[in-house]
N, C-alpha and C. Protein backbone atom coordinates (compact mmCIF):
# COMPACT_ATOMS: atom_id res chain seq x y z
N UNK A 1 0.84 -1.18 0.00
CA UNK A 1 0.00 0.00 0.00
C UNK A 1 0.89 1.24 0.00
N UNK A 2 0.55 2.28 -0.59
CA UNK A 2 1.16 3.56 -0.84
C UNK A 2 0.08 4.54 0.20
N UNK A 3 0.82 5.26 0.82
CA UNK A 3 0.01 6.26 1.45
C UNK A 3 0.26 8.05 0.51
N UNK A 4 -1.06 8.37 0.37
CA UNK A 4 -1.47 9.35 -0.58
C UNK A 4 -1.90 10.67 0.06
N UNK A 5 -1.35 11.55 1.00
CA UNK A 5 -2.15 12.60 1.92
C UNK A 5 -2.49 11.60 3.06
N UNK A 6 -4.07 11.84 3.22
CA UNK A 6 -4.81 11.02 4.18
C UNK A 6 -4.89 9.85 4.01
N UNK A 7 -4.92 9.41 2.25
CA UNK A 7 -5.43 8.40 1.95
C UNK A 7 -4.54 6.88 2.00
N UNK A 8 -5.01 5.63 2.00
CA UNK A 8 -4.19 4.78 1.93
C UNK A 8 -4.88 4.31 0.31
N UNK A 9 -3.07 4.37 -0.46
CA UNK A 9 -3.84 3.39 -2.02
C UNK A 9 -3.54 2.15 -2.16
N UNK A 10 -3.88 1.29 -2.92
CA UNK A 10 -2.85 0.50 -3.82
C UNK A 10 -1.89 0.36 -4.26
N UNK A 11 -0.94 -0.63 -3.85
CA UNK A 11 1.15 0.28 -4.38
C UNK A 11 -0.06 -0.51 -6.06
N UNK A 12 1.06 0.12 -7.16
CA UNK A 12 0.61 -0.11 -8.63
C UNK A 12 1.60 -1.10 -8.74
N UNK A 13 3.01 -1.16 -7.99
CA UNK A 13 3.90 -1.61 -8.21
C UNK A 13 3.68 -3.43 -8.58
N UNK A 14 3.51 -4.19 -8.75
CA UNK A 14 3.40 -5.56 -8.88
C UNK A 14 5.37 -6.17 -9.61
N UNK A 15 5.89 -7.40 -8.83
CA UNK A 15 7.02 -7.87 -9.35
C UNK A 15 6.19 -8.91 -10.56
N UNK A 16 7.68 -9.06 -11.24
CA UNK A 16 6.82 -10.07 -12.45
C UNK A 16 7.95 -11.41 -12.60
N UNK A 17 7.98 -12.30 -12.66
CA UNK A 17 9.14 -13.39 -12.97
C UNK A 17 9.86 -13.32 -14.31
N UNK A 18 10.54 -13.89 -14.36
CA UNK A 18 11.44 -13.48 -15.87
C UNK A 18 10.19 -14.36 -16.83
N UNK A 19 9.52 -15.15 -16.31
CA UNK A 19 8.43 -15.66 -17.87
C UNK A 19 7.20 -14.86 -17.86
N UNK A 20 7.33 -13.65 -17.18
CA UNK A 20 6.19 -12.87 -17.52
C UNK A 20 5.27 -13.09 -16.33
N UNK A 21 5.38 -14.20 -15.70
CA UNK A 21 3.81 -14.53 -14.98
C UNK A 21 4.02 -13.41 -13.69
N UNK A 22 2.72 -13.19 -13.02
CA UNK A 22 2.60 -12.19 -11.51
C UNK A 22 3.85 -12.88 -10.66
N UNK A 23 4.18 -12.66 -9.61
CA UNK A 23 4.80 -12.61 -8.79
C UNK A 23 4.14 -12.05 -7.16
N UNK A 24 3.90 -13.15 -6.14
CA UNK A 24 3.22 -12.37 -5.21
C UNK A 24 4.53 -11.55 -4.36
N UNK A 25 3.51 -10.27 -3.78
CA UNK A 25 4.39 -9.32 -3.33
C UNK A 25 5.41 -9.59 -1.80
N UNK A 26 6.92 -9.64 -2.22
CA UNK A 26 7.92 -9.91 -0.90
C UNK A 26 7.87 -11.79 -0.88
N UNK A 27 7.42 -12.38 -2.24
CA UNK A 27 7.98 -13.66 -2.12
C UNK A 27 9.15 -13.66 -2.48
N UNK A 28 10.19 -14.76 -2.15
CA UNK A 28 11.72 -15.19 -2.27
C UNK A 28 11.33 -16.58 -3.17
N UNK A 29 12.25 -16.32 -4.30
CA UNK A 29 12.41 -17.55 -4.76
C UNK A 29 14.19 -18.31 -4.76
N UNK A 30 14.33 -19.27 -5.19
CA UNK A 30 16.00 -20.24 -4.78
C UNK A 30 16.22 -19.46 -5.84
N UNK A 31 18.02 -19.02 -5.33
CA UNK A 31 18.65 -18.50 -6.51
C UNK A 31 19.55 -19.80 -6.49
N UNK A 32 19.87 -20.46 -5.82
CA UNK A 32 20.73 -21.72 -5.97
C UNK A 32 22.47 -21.56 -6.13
N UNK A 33 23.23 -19.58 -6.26
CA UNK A 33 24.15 -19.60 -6.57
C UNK A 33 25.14 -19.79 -5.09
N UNK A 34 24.58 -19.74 -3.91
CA UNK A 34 25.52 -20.08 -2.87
C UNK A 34 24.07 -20.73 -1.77
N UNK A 35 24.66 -21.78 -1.25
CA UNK A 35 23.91 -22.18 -0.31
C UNK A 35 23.46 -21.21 0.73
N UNK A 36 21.54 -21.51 0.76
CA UNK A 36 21.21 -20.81 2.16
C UNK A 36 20.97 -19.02 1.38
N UNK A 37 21.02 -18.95 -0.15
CA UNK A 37 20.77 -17.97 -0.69
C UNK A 37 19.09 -17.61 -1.48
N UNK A 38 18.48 -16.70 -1.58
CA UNK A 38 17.26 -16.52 -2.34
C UNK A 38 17.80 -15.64 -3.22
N UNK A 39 16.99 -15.15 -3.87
CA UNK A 39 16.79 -14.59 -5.09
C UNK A 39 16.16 -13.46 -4.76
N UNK A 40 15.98 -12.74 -4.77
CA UNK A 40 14.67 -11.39 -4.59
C UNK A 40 14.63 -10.83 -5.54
N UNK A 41 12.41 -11.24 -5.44
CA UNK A 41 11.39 -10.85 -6.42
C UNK A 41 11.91 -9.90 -7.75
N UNK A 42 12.26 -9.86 -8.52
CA UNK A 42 11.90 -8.60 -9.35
C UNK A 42 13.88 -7.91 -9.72
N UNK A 43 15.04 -8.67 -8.88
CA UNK A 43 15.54 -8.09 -8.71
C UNK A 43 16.94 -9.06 -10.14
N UNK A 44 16.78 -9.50 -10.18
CA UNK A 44 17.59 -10.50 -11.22
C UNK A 44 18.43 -11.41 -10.68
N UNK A 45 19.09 -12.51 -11.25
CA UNK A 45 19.80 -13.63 -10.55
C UNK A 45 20.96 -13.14 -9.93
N UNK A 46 21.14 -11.76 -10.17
CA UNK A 46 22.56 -11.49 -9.40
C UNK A 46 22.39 -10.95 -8.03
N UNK A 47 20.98 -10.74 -7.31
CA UNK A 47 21.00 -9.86 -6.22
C UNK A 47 20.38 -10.91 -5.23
N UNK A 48 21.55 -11.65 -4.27
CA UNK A 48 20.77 -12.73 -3.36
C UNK A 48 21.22 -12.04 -2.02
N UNK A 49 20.23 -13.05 -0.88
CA UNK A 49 20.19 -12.98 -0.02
C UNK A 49 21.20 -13.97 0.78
N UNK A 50 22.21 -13.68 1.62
CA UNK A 50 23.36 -14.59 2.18
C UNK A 50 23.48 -14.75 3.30
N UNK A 51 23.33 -15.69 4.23
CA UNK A 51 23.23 -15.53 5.39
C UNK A 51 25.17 -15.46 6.09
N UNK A 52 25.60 -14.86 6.39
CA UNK A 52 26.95 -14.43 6.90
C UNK A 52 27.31 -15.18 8.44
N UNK A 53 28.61 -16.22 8.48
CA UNK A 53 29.00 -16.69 9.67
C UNK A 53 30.17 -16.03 9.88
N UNK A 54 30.35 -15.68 11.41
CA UNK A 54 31.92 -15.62 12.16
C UNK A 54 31.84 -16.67 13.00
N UNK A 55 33.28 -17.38 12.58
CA UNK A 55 33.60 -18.32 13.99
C UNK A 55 34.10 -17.52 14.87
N UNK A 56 33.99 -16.14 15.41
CA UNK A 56 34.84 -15.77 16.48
C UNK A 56 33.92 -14.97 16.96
N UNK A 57 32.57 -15.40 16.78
CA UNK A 57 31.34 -14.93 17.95
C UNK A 57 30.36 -15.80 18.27
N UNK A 58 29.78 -16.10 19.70
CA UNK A 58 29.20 -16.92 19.78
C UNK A 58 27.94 -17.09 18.66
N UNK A 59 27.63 -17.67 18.43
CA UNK A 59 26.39 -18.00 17.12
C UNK A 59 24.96 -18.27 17.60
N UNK A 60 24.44 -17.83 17.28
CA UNK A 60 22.80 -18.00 18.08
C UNK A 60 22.10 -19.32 16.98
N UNK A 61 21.47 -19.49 18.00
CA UNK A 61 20.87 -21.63 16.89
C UNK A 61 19.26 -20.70 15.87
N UNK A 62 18.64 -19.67 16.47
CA UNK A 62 17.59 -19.18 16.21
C UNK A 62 17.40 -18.16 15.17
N UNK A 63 18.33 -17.44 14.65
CA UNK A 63 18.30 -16.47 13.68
C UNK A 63 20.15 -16.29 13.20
N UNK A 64 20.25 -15.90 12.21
CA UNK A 64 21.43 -15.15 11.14
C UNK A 64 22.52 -14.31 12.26
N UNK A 65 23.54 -14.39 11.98
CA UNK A 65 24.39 -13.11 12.84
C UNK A 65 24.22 -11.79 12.05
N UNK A 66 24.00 -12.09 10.67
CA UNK A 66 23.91 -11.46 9.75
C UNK A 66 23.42 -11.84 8.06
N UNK A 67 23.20 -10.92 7.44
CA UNK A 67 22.74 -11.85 6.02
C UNK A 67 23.13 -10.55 5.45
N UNK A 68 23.74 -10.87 4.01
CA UNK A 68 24.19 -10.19 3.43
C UNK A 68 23.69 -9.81 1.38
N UNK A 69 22.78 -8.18 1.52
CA UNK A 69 21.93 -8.89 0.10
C UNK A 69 22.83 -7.71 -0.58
N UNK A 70 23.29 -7.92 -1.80
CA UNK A 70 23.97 -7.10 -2.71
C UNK A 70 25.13 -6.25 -2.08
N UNK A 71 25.49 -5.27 -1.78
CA UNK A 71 26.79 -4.87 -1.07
C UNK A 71 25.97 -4.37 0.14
N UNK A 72 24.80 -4.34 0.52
CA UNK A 72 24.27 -4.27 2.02
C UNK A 72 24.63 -5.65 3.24
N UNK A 73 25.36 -5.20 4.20
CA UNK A 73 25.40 -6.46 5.13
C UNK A 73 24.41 -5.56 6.17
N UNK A 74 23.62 -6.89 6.55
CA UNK A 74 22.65 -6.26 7.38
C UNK A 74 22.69 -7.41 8.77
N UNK A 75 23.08 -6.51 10.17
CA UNK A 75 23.85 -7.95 11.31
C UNK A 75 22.74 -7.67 12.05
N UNK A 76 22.25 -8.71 13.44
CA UNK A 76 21.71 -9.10 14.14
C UNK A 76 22.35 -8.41 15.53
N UNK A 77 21.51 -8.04 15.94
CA UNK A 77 22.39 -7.11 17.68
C UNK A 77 23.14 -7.88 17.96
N UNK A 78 24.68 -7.51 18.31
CA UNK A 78 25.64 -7.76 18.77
C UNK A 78 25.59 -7.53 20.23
N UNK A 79 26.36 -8.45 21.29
CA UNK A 79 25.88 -8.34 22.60
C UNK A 79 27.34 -8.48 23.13
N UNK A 80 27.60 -8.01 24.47
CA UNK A 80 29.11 -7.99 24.89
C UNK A 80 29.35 -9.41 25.41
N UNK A 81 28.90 -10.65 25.13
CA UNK A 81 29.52 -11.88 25.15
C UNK A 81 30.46 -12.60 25.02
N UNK A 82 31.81 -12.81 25.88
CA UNK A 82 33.10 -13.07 25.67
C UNK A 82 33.00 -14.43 24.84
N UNK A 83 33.59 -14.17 23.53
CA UNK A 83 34.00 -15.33 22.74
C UNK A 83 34.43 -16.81 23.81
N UNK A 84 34.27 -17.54 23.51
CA UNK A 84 34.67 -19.00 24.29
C UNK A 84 34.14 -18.92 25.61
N UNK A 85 34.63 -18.12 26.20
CA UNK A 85 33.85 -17.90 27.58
C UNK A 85 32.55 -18.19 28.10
N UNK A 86 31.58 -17.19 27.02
CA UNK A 86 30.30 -17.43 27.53
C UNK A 86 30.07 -16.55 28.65
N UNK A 87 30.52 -15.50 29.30
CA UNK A 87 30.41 -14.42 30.07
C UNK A 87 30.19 -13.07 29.72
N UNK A 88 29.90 -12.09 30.56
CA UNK A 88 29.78 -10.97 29.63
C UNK A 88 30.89 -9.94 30.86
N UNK A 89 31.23 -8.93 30.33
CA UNK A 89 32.23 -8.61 31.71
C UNK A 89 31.18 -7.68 32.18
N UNK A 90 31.91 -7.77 33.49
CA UNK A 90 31.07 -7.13 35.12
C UNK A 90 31.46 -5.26 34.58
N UNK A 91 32.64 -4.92 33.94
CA UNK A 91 32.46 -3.53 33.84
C UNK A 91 31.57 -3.42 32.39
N UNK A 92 30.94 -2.13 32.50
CA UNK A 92 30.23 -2.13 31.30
C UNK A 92 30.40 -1.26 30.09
N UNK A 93 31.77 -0.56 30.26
CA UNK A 93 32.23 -0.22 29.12
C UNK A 93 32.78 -1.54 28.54
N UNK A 94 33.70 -2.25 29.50
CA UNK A 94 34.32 -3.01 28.93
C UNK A 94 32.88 -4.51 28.02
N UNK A 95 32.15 -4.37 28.26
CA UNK A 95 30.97 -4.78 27.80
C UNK A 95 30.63 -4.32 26.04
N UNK A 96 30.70 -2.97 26.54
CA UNK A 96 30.12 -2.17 25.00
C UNK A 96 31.59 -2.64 23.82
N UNK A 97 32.82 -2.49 24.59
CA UNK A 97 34.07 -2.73 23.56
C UNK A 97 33.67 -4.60 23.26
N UNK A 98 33.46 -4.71 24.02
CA UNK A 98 33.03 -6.78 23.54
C UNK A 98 32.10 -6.70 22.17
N UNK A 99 31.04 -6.19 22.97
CA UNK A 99 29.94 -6.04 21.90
C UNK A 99 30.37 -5.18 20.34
N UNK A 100 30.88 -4.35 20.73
CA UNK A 100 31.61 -3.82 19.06
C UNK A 100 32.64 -4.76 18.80
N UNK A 101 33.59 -5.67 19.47
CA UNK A 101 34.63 -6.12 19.06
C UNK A 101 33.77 -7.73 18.13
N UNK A 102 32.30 -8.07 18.53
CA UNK A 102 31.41 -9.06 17.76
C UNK A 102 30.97 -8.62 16.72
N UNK A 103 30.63 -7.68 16.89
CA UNK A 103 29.88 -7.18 15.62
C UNK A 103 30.95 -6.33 14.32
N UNK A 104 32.23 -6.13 14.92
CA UNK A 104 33.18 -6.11 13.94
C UNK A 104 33.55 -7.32 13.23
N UNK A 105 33.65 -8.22 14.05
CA UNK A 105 34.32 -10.16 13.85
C UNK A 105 32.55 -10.22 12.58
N UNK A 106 31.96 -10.16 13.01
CA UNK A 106 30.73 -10.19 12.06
C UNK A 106 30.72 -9.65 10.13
N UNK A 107 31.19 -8.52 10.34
CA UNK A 107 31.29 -7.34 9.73
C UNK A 107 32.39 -8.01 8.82
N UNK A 108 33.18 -8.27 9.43
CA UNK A 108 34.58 -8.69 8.55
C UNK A 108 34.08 -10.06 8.01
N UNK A 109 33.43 -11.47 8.61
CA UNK A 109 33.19 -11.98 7.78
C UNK A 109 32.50 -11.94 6.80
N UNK A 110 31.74 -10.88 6.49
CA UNK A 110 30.87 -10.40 5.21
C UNK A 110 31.68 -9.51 3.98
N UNK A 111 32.65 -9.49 4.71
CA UNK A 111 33.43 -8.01 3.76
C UNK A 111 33.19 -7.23 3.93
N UNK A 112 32.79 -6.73 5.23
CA UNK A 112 32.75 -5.50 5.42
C UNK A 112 33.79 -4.69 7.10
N UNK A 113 33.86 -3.42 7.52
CA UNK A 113 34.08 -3.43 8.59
C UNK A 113 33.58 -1.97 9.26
N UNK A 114 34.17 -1.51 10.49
CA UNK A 114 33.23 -0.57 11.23
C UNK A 114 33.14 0.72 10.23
N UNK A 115 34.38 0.77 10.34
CA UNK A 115 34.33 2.08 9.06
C UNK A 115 33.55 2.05 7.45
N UNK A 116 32.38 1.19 7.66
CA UNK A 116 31.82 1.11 6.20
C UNK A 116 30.23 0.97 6.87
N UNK A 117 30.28 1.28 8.06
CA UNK A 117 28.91 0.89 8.87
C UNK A 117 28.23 2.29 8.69
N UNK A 118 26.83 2.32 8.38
CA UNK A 118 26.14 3.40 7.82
C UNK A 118 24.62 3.52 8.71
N UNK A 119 24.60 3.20 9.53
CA UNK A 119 23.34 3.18 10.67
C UNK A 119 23.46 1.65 11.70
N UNK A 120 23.30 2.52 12.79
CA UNK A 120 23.28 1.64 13.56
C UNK A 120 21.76 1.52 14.92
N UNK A 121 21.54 0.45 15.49
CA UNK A 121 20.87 0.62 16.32
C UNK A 121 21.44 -0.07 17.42
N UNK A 122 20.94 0.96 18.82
CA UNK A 122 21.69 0.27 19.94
C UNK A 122 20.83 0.39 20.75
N UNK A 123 20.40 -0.90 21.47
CA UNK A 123 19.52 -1.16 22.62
C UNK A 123 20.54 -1.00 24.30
N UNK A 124 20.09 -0.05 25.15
CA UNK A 124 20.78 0.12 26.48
C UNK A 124 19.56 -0.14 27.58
N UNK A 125 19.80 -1.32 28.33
CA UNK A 125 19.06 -1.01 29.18
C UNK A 125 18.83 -0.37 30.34
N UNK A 126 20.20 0.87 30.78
CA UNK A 126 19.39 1.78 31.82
C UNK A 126 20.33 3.23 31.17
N UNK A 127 19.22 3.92 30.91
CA UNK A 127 19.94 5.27 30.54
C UNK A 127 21.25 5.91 31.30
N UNK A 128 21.16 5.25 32.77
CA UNK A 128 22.20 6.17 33.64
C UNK A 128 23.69 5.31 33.02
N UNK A 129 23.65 4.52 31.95
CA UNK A 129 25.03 4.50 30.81
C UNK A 129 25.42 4.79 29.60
N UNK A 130 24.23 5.35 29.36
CA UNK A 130 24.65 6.68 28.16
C UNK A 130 26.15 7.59 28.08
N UNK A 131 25.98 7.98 29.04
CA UNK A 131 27.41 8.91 28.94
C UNK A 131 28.85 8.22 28.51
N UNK A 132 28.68 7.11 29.44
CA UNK A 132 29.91 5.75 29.49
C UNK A 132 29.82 4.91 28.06
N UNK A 133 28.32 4.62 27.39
CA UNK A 133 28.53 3.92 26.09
C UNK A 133 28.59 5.06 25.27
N UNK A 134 28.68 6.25 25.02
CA UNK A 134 28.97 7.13 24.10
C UNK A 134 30.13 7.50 24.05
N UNK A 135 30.91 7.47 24.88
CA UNK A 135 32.50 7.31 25.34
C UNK A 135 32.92 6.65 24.28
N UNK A 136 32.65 5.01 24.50
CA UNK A 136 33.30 4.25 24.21
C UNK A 136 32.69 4.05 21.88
N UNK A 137 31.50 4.44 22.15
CA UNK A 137 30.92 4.37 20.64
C UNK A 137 31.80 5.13 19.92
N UNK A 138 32.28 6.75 20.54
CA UNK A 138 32.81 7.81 19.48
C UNK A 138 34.32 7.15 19.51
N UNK A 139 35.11 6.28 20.57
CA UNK A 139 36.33 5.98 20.11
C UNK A 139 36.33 4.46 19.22
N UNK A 140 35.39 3.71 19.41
CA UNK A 140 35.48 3.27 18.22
C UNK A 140 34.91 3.11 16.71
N UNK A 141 34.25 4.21 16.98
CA UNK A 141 33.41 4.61 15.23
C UNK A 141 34.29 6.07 15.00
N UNK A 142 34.47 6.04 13.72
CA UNK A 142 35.48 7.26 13.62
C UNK A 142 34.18 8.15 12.55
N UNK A 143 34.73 9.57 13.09
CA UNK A 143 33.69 10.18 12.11
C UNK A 143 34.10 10.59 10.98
N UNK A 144 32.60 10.79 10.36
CA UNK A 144 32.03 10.98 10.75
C UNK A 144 31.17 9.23 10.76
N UNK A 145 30.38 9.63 12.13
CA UNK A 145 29.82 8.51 12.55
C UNK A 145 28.95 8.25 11.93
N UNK A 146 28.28 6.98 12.08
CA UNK A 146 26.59 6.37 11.33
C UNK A 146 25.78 7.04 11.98
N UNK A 147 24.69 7.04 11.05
CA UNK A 147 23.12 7.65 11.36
C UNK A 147 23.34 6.09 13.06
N UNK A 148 22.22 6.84 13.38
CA UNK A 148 21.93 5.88 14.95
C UNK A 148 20.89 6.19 15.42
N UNK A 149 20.36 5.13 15.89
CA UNK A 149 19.21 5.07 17.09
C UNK A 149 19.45 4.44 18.58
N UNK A 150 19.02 4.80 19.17
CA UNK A 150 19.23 4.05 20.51
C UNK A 150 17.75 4.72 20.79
N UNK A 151 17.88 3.54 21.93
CA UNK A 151 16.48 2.84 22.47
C UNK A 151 17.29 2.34 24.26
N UNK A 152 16.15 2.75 25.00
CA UNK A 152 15.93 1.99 26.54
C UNK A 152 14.96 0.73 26.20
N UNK A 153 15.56 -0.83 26.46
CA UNK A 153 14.56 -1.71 26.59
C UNK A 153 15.16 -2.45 27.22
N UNK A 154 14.31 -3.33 27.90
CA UNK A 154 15.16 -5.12 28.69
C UNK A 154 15.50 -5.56 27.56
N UNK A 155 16.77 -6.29 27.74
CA UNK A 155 17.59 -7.85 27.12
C UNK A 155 17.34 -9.08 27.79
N UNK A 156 16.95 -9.80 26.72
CA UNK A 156 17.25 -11.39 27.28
C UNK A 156 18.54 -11.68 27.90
N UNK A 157 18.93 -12.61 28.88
CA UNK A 157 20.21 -12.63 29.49
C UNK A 157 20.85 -11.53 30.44
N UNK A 158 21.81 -11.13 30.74
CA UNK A 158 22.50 -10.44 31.75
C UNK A 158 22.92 -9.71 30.55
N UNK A 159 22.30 -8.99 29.52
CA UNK A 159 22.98 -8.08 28.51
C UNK A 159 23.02 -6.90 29.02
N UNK A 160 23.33 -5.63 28.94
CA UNK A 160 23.30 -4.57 29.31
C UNK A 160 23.29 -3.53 27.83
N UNK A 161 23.99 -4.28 26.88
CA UNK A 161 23.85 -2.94 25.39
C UNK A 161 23.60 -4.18 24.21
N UNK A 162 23.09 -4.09 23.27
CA UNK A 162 23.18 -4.81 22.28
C UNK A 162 22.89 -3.82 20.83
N UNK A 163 23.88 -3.86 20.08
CA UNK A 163 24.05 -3.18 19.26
C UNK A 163 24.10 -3.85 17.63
N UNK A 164 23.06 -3.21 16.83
CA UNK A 164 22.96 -4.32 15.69
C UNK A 164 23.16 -3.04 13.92
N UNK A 165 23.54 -3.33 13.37
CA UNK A 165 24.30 -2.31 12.04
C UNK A 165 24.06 -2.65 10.38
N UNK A 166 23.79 -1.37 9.75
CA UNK A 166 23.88 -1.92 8.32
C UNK A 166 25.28 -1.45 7.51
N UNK A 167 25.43 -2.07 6.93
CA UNK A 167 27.05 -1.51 6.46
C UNK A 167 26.82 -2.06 5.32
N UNK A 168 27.71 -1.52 4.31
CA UNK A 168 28.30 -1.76 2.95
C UNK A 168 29.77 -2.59 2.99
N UNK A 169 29.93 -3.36 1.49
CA UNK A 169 31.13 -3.71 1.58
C UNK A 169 31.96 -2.88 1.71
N UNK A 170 33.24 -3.70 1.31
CA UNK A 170 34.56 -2.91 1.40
C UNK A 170 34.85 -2.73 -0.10
């Protein structure tokens, strides 16, 4: 749907398959050129969807660390979780540098890295560490920095920041 003023329309837009026939809207079909890849609607066999691994962050069994469609890598909140460990540290800067040091390890296995990161979102759950994770954000994002959002919400686990990014290749 297209919104028109007040009004809500009809998008006109419709995808079509390469034999002409409709295409329903935001279906994925197999592109088959790398495992665990789609195709998207409308877009030609060269623009897939990739799901992106680092062995040097813990890996969640439930969703992507990241997936990567055309030179967009698009990652999954990064959380200050010590590699092998399985801990998160008790200080919480040293938390926020974990959590960027995952979501860099992320970043790089896609081909990409911080300095190519172009919006970010960061979940904190108690404002009174704002001051302390902005510290630590401006020394390791160099400017000029990514567009950003941050948000106050609970984390699953003993998280305290979880920070998730869209970036371009390299």
């Amino acid at each position: 749907m297209v919104q028109s003023g007040n009004e809500i329309a009809p998008n006109p837009r419709r995808e079509v398959q390469p034999d002409g026939a409709p295409q329903e809207p935001g279906a994925r079909t197999p592109d088959g050129d790398s495992p665990g890849s789609v195709g998207l609607p409308g877009s030609g066999p060269s623009t897939t969807i990739t799901p992106v691994v680092s062995d040097l962050v813990p890996a969640p069994s439930m969703f992507s660390q990241a997936m990567a469609v055309g030179p967009l890598i698009v990652t999954s909140g990064q959380v200050g979780l010590l590699p092998g460990v399985g801990e998160v540290p008790v200080d919480f800067a040293a938390e926020v540098h974990q959590a960027i040091d995952n979501l860099e390890a992320v970043l790089a296995a896609a081909g990409s890295s911080l300095d190519r990161v172009v919006k970010t979102m960061c979940v904190i759950t108690d404002l009174a560490h704002v001051a302390e994770f902005n510290a630590v954000y401006e020394q390791r994002f160099a400017a000029p920095r990514p567009a950003r959002s941050t948000v106050q919400a609970g984390l699953a686990g003993p998280f305290r920041i979880e920070i998730e990014a869209m970036a371009v290749l390299r």
